[in-house]
Protein backbone atom coordinates (compact mmCIF):
# COMPACT_ATOMS: atom_id res chain seq x y z
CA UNK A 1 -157.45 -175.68 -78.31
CA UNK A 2 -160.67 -173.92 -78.67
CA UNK A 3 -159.98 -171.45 -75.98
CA UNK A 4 -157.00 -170.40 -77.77
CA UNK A 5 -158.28 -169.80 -80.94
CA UNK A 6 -161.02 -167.82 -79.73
CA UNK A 7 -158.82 -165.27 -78.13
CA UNK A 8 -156.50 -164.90 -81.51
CA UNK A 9 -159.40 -162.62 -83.35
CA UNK A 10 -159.70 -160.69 -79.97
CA UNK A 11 -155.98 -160.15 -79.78
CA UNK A 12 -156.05 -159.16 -83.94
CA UNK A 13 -158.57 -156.72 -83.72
CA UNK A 14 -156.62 -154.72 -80.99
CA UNK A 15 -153.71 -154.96 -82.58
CA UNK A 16 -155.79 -153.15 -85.80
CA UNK A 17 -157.22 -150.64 -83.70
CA UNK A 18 -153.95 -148.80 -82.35
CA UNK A 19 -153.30 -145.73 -84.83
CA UNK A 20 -149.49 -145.10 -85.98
CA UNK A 21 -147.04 -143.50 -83.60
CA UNK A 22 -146.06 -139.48 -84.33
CA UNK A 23 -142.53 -138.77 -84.82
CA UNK A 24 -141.75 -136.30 -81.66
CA UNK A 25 -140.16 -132.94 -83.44
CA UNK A 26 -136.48 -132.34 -82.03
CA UNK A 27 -136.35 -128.78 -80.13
CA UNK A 28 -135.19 -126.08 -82.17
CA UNK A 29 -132.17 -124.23 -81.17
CA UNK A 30 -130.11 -121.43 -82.24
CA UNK A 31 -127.70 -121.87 -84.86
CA UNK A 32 -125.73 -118.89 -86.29
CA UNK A 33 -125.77 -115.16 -84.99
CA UNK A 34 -124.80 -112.18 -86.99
CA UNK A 35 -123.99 -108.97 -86.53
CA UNK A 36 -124.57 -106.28 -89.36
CA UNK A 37 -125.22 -102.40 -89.76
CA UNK A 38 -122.25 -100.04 -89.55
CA UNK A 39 -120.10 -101.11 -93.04
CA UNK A 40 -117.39 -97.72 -92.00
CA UNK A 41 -116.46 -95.42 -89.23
CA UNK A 42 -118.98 -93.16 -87.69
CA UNK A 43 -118.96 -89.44 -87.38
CA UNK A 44 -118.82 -88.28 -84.34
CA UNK A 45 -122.52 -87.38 -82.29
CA UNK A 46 -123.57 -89.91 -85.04
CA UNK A 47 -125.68 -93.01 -84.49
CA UNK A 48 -126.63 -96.09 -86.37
CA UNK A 49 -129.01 -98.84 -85.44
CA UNK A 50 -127.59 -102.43 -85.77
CA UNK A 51 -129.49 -105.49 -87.44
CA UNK A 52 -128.97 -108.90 -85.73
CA UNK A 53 -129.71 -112.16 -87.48
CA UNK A 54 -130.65 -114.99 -85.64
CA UNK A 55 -131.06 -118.37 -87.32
CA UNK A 56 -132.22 -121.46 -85.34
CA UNK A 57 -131.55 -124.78 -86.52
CA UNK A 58 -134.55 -125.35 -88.80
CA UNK A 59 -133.37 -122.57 -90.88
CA UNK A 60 -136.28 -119.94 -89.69
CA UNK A 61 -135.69 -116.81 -87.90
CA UNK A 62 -134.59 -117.71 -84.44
CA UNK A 63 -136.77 -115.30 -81.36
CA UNK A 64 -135.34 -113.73 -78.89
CA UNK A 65 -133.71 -110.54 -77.67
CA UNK A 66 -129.75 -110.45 -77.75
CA UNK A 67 -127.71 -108.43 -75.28
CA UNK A 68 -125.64 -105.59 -76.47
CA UNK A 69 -122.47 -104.82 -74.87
CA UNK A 70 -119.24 -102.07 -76.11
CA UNK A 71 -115.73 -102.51 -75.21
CA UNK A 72 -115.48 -98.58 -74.51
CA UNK A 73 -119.15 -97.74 -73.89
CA UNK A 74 -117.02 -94.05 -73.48
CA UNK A 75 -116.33 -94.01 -77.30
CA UNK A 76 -119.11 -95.87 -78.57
CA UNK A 77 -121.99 -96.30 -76.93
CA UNK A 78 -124.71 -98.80 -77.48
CA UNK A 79 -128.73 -98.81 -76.37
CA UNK A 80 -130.73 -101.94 -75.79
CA UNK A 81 -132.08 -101.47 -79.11
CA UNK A 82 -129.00 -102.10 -80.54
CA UNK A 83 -128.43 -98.22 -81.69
CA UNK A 84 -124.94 -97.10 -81.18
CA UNK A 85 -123.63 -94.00 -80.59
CA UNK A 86 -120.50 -92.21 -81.60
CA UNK A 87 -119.54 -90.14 -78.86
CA UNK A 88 -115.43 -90.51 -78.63
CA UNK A 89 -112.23 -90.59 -80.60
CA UNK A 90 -110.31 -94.04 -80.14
CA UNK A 91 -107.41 -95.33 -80.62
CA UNK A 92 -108.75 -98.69 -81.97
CA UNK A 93 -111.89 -99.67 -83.10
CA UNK A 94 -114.90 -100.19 -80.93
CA UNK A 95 -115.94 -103.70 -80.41
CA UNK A 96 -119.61 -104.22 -79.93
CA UNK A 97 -120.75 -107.41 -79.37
CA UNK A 98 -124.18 -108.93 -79.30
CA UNK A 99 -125.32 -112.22 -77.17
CA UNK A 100 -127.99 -114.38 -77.57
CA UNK A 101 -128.28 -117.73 -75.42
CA UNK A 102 -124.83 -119.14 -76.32
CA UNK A 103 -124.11 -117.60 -78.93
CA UNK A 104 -122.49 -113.58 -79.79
CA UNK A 105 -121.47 -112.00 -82.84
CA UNK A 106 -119.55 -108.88 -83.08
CA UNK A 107 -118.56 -106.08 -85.18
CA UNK A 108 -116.04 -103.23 -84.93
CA UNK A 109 -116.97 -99.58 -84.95
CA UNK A 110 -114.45 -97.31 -85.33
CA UNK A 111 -114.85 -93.17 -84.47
CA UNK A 112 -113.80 -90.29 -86.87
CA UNK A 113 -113.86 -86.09 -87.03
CA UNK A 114 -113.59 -83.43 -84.19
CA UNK A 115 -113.40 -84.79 -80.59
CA UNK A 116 -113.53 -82.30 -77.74
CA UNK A 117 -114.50 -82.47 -73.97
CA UNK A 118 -114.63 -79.56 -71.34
CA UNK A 119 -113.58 -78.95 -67.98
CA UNK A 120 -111.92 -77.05 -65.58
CA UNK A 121 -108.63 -75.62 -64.63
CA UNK A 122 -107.65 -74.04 -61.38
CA UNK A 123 -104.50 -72.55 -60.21
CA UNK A 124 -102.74 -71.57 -57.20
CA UNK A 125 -99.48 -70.13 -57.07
CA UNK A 126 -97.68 -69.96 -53.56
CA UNK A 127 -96.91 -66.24 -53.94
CA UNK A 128 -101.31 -65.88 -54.21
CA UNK A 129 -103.64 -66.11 -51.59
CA UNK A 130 -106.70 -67.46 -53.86
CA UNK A 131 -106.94 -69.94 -56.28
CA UNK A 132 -107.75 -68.99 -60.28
CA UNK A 133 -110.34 -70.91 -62.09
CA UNK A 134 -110.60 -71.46 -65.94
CA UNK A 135 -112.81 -73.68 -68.24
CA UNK A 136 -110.39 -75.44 -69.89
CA UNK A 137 -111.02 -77.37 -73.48
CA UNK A 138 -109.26 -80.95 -75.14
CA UNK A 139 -109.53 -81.55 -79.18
CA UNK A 140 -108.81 -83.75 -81.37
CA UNK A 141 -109.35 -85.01 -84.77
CA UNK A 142 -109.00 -88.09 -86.94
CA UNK A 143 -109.75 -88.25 -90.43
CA UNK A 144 -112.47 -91.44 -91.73
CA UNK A 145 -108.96 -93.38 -92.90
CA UNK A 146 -107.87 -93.10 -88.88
CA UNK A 147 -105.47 -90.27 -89.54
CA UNK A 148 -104.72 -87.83 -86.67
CA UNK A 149 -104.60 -84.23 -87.52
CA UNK A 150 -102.10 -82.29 -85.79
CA UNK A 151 -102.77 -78.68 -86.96
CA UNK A 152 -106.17 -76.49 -87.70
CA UNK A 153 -108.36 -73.91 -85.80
CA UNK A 154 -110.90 -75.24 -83.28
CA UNK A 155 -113.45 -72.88 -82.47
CA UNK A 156 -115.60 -73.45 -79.03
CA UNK A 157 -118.90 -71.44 -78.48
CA UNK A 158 -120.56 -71.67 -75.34
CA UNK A 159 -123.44 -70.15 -73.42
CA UNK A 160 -124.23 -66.07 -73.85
CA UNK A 161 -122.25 -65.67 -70.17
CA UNK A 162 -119.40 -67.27 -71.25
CA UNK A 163 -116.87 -64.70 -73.20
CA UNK A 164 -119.70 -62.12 -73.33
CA UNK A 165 -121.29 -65.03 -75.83
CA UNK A 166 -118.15 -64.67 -78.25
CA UNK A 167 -116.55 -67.62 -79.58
CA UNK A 168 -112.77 -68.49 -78.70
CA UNK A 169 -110.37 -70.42 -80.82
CA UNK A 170 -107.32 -72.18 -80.89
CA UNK A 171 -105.01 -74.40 -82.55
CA UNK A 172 -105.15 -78.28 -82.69
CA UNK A 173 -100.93 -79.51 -82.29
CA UNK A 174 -99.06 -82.24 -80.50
CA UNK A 175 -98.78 -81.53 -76.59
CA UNK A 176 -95.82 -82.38 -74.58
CA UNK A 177 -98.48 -82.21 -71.41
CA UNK A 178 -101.34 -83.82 -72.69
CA UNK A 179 -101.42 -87.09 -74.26
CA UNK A 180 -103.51 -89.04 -76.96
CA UNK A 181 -103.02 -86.75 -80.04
CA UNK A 182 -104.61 -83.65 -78.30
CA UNK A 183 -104.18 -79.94 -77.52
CA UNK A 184 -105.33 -78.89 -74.06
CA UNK A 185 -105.86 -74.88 -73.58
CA UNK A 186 -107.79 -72.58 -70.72
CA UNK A 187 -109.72 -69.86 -70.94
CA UNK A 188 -111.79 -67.29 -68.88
CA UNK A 189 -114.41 -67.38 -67.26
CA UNK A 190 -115.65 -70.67 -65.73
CA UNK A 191 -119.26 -70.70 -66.89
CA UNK A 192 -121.64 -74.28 -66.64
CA UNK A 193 -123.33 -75.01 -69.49
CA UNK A 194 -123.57 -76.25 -73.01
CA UNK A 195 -120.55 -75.81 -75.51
CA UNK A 196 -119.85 -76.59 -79.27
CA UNK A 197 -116.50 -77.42 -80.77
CA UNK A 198 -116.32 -76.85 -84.52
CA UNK A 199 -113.04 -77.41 -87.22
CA UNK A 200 -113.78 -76.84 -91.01
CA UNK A 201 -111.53 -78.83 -93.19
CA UNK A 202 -112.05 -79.07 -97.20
CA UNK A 203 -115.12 -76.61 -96.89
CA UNK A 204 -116.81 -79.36 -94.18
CA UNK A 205 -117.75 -78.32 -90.43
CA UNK A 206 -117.13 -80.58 -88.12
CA UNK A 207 -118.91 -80.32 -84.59
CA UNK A 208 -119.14 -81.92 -81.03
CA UNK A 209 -121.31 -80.96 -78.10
CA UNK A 210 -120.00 -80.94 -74.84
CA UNK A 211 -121.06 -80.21 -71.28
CA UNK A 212 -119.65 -78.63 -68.40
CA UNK A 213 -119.61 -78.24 -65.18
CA UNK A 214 -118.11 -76.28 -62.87
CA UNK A 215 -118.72 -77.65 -59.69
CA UNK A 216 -116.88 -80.55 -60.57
CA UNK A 217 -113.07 -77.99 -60.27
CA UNK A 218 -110.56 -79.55 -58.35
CA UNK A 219 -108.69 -77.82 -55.88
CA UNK A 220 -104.94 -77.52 -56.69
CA UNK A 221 -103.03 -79.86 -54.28
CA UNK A 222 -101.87 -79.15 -51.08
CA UNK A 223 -98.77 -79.41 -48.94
CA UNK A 224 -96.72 -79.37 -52.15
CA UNK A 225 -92.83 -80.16 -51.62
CA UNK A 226 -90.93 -80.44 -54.48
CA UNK A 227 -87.12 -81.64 -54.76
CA UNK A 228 -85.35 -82.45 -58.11
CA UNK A 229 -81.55 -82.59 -59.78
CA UNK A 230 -80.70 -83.07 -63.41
CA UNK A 231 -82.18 -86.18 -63.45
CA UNK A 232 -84.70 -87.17 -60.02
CA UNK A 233 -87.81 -85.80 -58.68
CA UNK A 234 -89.05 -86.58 -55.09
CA UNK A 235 -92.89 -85.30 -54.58
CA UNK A 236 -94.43 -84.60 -51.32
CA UNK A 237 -98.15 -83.43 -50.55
CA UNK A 238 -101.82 -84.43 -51.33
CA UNK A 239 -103.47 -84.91 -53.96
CA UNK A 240 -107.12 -83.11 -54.34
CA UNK A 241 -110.36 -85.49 -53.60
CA UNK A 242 -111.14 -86.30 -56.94
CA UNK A 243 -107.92 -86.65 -58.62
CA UNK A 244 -108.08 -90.02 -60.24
CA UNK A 245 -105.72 -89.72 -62.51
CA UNK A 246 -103.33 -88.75 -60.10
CA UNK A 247 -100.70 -86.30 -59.78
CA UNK A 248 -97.41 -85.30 -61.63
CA UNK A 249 -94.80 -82.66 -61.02
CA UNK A 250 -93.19 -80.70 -64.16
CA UNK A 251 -90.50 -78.34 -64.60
CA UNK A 252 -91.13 -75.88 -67.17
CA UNK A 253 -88.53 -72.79 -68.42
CA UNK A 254 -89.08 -69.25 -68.67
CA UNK A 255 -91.33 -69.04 -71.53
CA UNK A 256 -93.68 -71.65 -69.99
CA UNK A 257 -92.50 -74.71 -71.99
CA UNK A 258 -92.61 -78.13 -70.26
CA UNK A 259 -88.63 -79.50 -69.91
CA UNK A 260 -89.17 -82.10 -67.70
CA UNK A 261 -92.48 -84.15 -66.33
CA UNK A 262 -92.92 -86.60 -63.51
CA UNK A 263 -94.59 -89.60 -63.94
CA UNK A 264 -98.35 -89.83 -63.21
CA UNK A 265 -98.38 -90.87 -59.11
CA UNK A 266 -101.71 -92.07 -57.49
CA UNK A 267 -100.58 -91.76 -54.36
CA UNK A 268 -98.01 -89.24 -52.87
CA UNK A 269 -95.17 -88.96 -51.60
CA UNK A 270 -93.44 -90.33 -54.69
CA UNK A 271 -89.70 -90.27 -56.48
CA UNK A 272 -88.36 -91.32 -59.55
CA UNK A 273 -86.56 -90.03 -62.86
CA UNK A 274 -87.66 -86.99 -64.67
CA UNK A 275 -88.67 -88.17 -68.41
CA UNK A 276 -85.86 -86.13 -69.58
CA UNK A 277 -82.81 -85.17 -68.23
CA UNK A 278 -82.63 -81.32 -67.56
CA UNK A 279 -79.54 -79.11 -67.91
CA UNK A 280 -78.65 -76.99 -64.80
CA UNK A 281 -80.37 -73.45 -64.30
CA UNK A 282 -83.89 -72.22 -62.79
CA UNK A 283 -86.75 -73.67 -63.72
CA UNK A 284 -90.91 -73.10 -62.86
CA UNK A 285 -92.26 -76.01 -60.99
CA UNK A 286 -96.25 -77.06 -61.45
CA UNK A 287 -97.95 -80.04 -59.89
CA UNK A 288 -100.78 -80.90 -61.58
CA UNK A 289 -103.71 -83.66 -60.60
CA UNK A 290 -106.25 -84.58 -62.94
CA UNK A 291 -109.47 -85.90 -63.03
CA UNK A 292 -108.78 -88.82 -65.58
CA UNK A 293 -105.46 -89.95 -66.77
CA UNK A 294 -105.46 -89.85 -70.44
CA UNK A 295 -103.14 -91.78 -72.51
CA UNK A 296 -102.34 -93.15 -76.14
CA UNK A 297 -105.14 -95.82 -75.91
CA UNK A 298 -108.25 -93.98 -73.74
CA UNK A 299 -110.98 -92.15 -75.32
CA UNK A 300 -111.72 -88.73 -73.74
CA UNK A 301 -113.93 -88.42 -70.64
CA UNK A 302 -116.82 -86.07 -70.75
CA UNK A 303 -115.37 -83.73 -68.78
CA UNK A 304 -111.41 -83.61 -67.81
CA UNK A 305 -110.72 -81.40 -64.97
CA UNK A 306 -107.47 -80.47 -63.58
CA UNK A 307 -105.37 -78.05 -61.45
CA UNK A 308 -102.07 -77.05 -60.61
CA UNK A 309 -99.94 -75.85 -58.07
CA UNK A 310 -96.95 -73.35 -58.46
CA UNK A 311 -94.41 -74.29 -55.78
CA UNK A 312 -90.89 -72.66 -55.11
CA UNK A 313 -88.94 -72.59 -58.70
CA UNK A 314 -86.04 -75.45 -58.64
CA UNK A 315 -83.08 -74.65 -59.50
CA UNK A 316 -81.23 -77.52 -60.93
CA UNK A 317 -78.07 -77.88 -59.99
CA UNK A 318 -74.80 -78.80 -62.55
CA UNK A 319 -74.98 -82.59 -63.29
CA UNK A 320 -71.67 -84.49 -63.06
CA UNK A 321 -71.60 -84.15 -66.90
CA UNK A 322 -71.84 -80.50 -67.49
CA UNK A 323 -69.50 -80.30 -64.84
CA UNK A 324 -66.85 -82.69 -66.39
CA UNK A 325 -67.82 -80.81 -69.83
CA UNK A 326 -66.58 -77.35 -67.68
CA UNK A 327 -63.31 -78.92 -66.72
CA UNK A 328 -62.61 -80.12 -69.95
CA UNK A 329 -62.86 -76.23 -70.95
């Protein structure tokens, strides 16, 4: 008994001696992620720098460097810094989004004012023994409430070779050739270098800088067979090395206008049904290729080159139905 109750003060005073355990703090993680900075469209060859909020889970500002990434880097662009960059029309609005561990958070950007891009256009006709080469310029314009305009003068001014440094214009209308709300012309000389688009609506200018290149022309395709009735095309040939939008035939009339286009072909030979019945007579036939197929819902490239070759005209036989219409006479 005396043992033991010698060894109970020893066993106390260790007991006393042992300081209080520390709560271990729980990890902090990131909670919310926001995305804040552009409240309205952006003018084209404008920029605006975006804020991201990062909150971890103890309520204080949460480090770390978040990802930026567009959904059409072509139309809006955005830096590591989180700057973006109009450079595009588009259809919809931009979606940039910004990741952080597990978390993103996005906002939409949408584009607004003049749009234009250069490039190239070059020409051979079977009758010619050389090709023709022309710069060749795309606009556009939306309004800051998304609106397309479909009439107005562009004016393009480009380096002091091109045009003996003189400015050339034209008007901005809906294109049976060219798609997504644009008007497509060519002019001479082909000269590289730096170009400005301008519009003035309202007493506003409206501007866009462009560059091109020449050396980036396609040559016209080659080989070119072309067979059509009222309503079918079959297309033979090749296409020109850098034609990634492909290739289409049209039939245009007299006074150049477009009756009747193929649809875009990647690879050749192809066949189907002209986009709109033709009536019987003579028409011009054109294959074009193009560097980038543009549509309704793509922004424009930087630079859109294309060319076209002039086969044999077509002439377009009498369709069952004109000929029944005859009879009927």
């Amino acid at each position: 008994m005396k043992r033991l109750l010698l060894l109970a003060p020893v066993t106390a005073a260790l007991m006393t001696a042992c300081p209080a355990s520390t709560p271990i703090p729980l990890p902090v993680t990131l909670a919310s992620l926001t995305l804040s900075g552009v409240s309205g469209p952006l003018l084209i060859d404008n920029s605006a720098k975006l804020t991201v909020t990062a909150t971890g889970s103890d309520g204080q500002t949460f480090a770390g460097t978040p990802i930026f990434t567009s959904s059409d880097a072509n139309a809006v662009f955005v830096a590591a810094d989180g700057t973006v960059m109009a450079r595009h029309l588009s259809s919809t609005p931009v979606v940039i989004t910004a990741s952080l561990g597990a978390k993103t958070a996005t906002i939409n950007v949408a584009t607004y004012g003049l749009d234009a891009t250069g490039g190239t256009y070059s020409s051979l006709y079977k009758a010619s023994p050389s090709t023709t080469n022309a710069s060749a310029f795309t606009a556009a314009f939306k309004d800051s409430s998304g609106a397309t305009l479909t009439s107005g003068s562009v004016s393009v001014a480009g380096p002091a070779a091109y045009n003996s440094g003189k400015a050339v214009s034209f008007d901005l209308s809906t294109s049976l050739g060219v798609s997504n709300f644009v008007k497509s012309v060519n002019f001479s000389p082909l000269v590289s270098g730096s170009y400005t688009a301008s519009i003035t609506l309202s007493g506003k200018i409206y501007t866009k800088t462009f560059i091109l290149d020449a050396s980036k022309a396609l040559t016209p395709p080659s080989g070119v067979i072309l067979t059509s009735t009222a309503t079918t095309y079959e297309l033979k040939g090749a296409a020109p090395t850098g034609a990634a939008g492909g290739v289409k035939a049209v039939l245009a009339d007299q006074s150049g206008q477009f009756k009747a286009e193929s649809a875009w072909s990647q690879t050749l030979p192809s066949g189907g049904n002209w986009n709109t019945p033709v009536v019987s007579g003579t028409y011009a036939a054109l294959v074009i290729s193009s560097s980038t197929l543009l549509s309704q819902t793509t922004s424009f490239p930087d630079q859109l080159n294309l060319s076209d070759y002039q086969t044999d005209n077509q002439v377009v036989p009498q369709s069952d139905r004109e000929i029944s219409l005859v009879l009927a006479h």
